[in-house]
C-alpha atoms as a PDB file:
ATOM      1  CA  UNK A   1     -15.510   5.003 -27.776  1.00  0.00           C
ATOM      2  CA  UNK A   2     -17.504   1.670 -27.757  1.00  0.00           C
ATOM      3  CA  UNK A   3     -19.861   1.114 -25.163  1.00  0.00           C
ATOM      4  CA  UNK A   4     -17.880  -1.347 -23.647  1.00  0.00           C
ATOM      5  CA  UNK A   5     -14.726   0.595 -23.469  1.00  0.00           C
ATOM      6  CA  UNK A   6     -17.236   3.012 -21.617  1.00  0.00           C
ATOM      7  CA  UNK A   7     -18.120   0.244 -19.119  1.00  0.00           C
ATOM      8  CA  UNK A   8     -14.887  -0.397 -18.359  1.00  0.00           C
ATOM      9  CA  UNK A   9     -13.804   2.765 -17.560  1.00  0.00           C
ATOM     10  CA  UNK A  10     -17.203   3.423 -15.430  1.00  0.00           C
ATOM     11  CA  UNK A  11     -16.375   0.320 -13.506  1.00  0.00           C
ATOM     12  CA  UNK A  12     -13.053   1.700 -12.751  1.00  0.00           C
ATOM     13  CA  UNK A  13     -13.967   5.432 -11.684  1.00  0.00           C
ATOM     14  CA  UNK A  14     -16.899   3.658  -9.372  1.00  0.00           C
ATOM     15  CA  UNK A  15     -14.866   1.143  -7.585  1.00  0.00           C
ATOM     16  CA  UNK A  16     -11.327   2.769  -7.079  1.00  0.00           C
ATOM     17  CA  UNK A  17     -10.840   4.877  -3.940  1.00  0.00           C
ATOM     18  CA  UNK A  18      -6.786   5.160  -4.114  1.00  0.00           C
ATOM     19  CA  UNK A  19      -5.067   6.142  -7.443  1.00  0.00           C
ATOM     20  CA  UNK A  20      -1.005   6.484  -7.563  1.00  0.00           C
ATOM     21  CA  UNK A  21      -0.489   9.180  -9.976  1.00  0.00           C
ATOM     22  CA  UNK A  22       3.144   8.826 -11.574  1.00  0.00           C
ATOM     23  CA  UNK A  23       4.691  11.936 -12.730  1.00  0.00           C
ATOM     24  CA  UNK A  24       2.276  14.226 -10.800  1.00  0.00           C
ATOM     25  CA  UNK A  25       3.570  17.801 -11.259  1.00  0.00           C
ATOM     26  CA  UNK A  26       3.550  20.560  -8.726  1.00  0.00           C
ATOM     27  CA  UNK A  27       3.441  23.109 -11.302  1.00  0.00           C
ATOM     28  CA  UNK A  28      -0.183  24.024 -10.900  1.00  0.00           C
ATOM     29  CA  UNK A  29      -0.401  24.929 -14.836  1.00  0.00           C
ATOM     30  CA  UNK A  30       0.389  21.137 -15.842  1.00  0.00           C
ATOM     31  CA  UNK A  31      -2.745  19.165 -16.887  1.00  0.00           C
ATOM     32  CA  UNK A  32      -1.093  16.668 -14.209  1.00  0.00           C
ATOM     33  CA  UNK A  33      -2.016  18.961 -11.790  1.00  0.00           C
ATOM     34  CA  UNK A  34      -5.271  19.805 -12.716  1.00  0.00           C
ATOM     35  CA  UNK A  35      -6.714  16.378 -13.214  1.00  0.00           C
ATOM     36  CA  UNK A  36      -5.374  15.260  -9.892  1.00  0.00           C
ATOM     37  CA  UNK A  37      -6.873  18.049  -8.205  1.00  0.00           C
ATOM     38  CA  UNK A  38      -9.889  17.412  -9.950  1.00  0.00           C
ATOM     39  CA  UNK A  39      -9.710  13.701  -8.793  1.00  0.00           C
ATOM     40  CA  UNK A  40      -9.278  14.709  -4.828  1.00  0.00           C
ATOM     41  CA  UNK A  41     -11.987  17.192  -5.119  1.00  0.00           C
ATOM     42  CA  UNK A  42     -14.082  14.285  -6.420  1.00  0.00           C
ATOM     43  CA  UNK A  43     -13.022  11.905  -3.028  1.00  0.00           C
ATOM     44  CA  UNK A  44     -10.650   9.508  -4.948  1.00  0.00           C
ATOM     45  CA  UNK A  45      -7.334   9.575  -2.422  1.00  0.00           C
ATOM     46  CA  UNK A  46      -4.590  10.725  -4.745  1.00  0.00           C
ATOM     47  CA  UNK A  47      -0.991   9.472  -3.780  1.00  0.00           C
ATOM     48  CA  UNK A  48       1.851  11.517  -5.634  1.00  0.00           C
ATOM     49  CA  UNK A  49       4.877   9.892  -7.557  1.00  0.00           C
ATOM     50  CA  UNK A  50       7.555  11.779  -8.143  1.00  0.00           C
ATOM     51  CA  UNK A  51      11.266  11.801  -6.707  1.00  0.00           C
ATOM     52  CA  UNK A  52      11.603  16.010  -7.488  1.00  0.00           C
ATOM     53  CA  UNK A  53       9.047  16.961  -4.897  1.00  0.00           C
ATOM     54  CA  UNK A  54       8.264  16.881  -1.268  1.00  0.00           C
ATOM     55  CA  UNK A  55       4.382  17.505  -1.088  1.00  0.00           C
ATOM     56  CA  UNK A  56       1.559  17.945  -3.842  1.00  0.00           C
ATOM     57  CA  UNK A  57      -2.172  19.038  -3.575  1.00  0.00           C
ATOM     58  CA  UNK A  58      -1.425  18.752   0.663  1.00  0.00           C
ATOM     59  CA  UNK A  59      -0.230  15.121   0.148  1.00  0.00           C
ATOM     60  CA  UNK A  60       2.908  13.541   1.080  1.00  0.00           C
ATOM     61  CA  UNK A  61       4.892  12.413  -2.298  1.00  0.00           C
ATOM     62  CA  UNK A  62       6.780   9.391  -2.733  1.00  0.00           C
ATOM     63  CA  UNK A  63       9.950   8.467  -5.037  1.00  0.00           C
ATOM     64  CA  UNK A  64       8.462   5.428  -6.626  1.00  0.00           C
ATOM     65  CA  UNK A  65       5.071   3.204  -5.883  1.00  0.00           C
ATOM     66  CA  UNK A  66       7.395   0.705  -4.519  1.00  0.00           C
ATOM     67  CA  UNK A  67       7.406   3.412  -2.010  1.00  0.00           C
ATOM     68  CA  UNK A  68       4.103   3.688  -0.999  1.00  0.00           C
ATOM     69  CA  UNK A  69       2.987   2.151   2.419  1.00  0.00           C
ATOM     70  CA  UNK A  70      -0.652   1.778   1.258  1.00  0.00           C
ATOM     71  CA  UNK A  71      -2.800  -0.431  -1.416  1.00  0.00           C
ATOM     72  CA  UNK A  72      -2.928   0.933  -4.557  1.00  0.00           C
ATOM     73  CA  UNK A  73      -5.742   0.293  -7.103  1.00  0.00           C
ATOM     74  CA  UNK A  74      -4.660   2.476  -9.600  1.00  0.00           C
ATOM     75  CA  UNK A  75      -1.651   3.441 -10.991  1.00  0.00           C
ATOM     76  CA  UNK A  76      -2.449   6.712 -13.316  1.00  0.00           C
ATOM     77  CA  UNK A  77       0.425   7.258 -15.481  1.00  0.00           C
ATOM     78  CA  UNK A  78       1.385  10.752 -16.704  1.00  0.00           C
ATOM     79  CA  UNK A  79       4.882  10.017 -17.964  1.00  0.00           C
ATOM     80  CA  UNK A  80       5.946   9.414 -21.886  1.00  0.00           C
ATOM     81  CA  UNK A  81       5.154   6.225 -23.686  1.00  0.00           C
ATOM     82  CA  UNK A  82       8.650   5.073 -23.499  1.00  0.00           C
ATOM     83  CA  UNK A  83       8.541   5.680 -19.311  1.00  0.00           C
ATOM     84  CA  UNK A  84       5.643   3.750 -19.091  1.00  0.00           C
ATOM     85  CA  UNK A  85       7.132   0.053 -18.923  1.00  0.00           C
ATOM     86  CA  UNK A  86       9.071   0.441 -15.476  1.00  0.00           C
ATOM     87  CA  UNK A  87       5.768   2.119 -14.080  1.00  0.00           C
ATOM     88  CA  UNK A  88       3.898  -1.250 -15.333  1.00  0.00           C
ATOM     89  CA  UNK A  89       6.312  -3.273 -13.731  1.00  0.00           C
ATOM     90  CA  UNK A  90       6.102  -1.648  -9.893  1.00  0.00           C
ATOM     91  CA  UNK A  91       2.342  -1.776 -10.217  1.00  0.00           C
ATOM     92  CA  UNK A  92       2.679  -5.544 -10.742  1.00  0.00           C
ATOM     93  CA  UNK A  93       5.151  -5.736  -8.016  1.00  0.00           C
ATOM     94  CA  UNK A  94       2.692  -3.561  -5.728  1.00  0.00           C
ATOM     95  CA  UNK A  95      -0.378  -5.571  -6.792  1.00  0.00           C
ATOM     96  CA  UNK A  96      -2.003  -2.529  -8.188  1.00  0.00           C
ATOM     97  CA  UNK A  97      -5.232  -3.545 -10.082  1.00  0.00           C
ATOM     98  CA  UNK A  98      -5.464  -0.918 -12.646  1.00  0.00           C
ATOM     99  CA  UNK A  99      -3.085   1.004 -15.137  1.00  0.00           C
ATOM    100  CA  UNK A 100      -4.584   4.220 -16.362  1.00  0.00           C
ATOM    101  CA  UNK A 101      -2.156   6.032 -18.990  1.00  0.00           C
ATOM    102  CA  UNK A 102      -3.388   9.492 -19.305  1.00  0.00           C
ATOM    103  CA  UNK A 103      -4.264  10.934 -22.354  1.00  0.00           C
ATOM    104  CA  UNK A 104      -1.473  10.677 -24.822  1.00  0.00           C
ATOM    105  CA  UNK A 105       0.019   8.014 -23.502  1.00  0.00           C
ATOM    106  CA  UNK A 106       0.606   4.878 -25.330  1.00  0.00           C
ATOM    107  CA  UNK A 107       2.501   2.385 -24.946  1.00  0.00           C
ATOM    108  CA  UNK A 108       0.997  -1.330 -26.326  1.00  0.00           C
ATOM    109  CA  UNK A 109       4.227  -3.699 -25.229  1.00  0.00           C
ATOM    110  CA  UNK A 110       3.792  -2.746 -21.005  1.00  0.00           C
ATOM    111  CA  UNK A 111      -0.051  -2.242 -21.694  1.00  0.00           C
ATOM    112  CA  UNK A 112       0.635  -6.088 -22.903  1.00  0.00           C
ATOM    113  CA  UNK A 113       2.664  -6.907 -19.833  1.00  0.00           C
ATOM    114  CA  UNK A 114       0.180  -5.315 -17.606  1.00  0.00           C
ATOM    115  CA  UNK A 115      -2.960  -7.638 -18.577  1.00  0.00           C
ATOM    116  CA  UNK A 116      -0.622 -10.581 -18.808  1.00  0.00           C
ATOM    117  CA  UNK A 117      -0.155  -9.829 -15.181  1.00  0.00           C
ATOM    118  CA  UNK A 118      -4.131  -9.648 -14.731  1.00  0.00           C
ATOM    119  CA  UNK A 119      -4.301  -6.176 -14.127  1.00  0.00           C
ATOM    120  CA  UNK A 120      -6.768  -4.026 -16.259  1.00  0.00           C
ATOM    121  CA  UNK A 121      -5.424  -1.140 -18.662  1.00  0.00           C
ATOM    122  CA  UNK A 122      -6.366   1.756 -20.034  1.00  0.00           C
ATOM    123  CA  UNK A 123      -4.570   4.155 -22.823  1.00  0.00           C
ATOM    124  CA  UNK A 124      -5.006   7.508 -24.307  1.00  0.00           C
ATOM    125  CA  UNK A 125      -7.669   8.686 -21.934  1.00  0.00           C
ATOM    126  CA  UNK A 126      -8.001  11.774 -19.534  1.00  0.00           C
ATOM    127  CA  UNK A 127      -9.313  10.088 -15.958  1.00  0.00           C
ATOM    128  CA  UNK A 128     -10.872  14.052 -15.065  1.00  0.00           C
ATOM    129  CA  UNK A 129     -12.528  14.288 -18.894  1.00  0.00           C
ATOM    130  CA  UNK A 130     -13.491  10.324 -18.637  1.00  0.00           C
ATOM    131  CA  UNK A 131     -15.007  10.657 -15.261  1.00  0.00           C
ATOM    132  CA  UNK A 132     -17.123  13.912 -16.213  1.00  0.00           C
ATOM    133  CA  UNK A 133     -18.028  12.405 -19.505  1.00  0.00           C
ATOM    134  CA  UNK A 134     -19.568   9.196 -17.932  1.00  0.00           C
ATOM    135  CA  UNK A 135     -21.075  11.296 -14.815  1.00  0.00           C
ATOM    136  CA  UNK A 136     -19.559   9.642 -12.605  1.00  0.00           C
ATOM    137  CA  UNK A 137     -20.097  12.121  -9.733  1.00  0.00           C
ATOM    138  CA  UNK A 138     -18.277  12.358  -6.527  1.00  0.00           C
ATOM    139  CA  UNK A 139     -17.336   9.280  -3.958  1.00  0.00           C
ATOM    140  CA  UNK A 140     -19.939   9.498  -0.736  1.00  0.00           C
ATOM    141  CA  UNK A 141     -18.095  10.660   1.952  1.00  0.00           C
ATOM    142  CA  UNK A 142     -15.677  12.312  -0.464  1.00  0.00           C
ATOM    143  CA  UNK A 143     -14.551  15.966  -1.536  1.00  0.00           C
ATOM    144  CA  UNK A 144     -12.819  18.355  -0.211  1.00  0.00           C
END
């Protein structure tokens, strides 16, 4: 990764607080899981998206981010490419700042649609592996 890709990203994991993580699993083997655990441990308030469960990681899940009472900054994706352009269009519609599609997930048309609509985008990265990579550390005042 370029250096500034790894600015970007740095920027990102210092300044968020609140990330809406679509497609969140409760299956506690899912990388989902893992890297939103990870995230909470770290003091970033993780929201849950997903209309199959009632609570995740001791947090309340909602149906859709058009759901969610609170700001958003980002919107971490872990859905397939091709579910990715209706999540790009609620995080316009909720003013989220930032799309972050996990690793694997690609998707240039509603990464397109998501700058267009001045919010910042990132593809095809890990936010746990990203964060530890650029060591990032935790938020003050965070953790568990």
């Amino acid at each position: 990764m370029n250096n500034d890709h790894d600015q970007k990203m740095r920027d990102i994991l210092t300044s968020a607080r609140t990330i809406a993580s679509v497609g969140l699993s409760s299956n506690q083997e899912k990388p989902s899981y893992s890297v939103a655990a990870y995230l909470k441990e770290q003091g970033y308030r993780v929201i849950p998206v997903n209309p199959t469960a009632t609570e995740i990681l001791g947090e309340k899940v909602y149906a859709s981010l058009s759901d969610i009472p609170d700001k958003v900054d980002v919107v971490q994706v872990f859905r397939k490419p091709e579910d990715v352009p209706p999540v790009v269009d609620e995080a316009i519609k909720i003013g989220a700042k930032i799309v972050w599609m996990q690793e694997g997930v690609v998707n240039y048309e509603a990464a397109q649609k998501a700058e267009e609509a001045g919010l910042q985008v990132v593809m095809d990265a890990c936010m746990r592996a990203t964060h530890q990579r650029l060591n990032i550390g935790p938020k003050p005042g965070g953790g568990v």
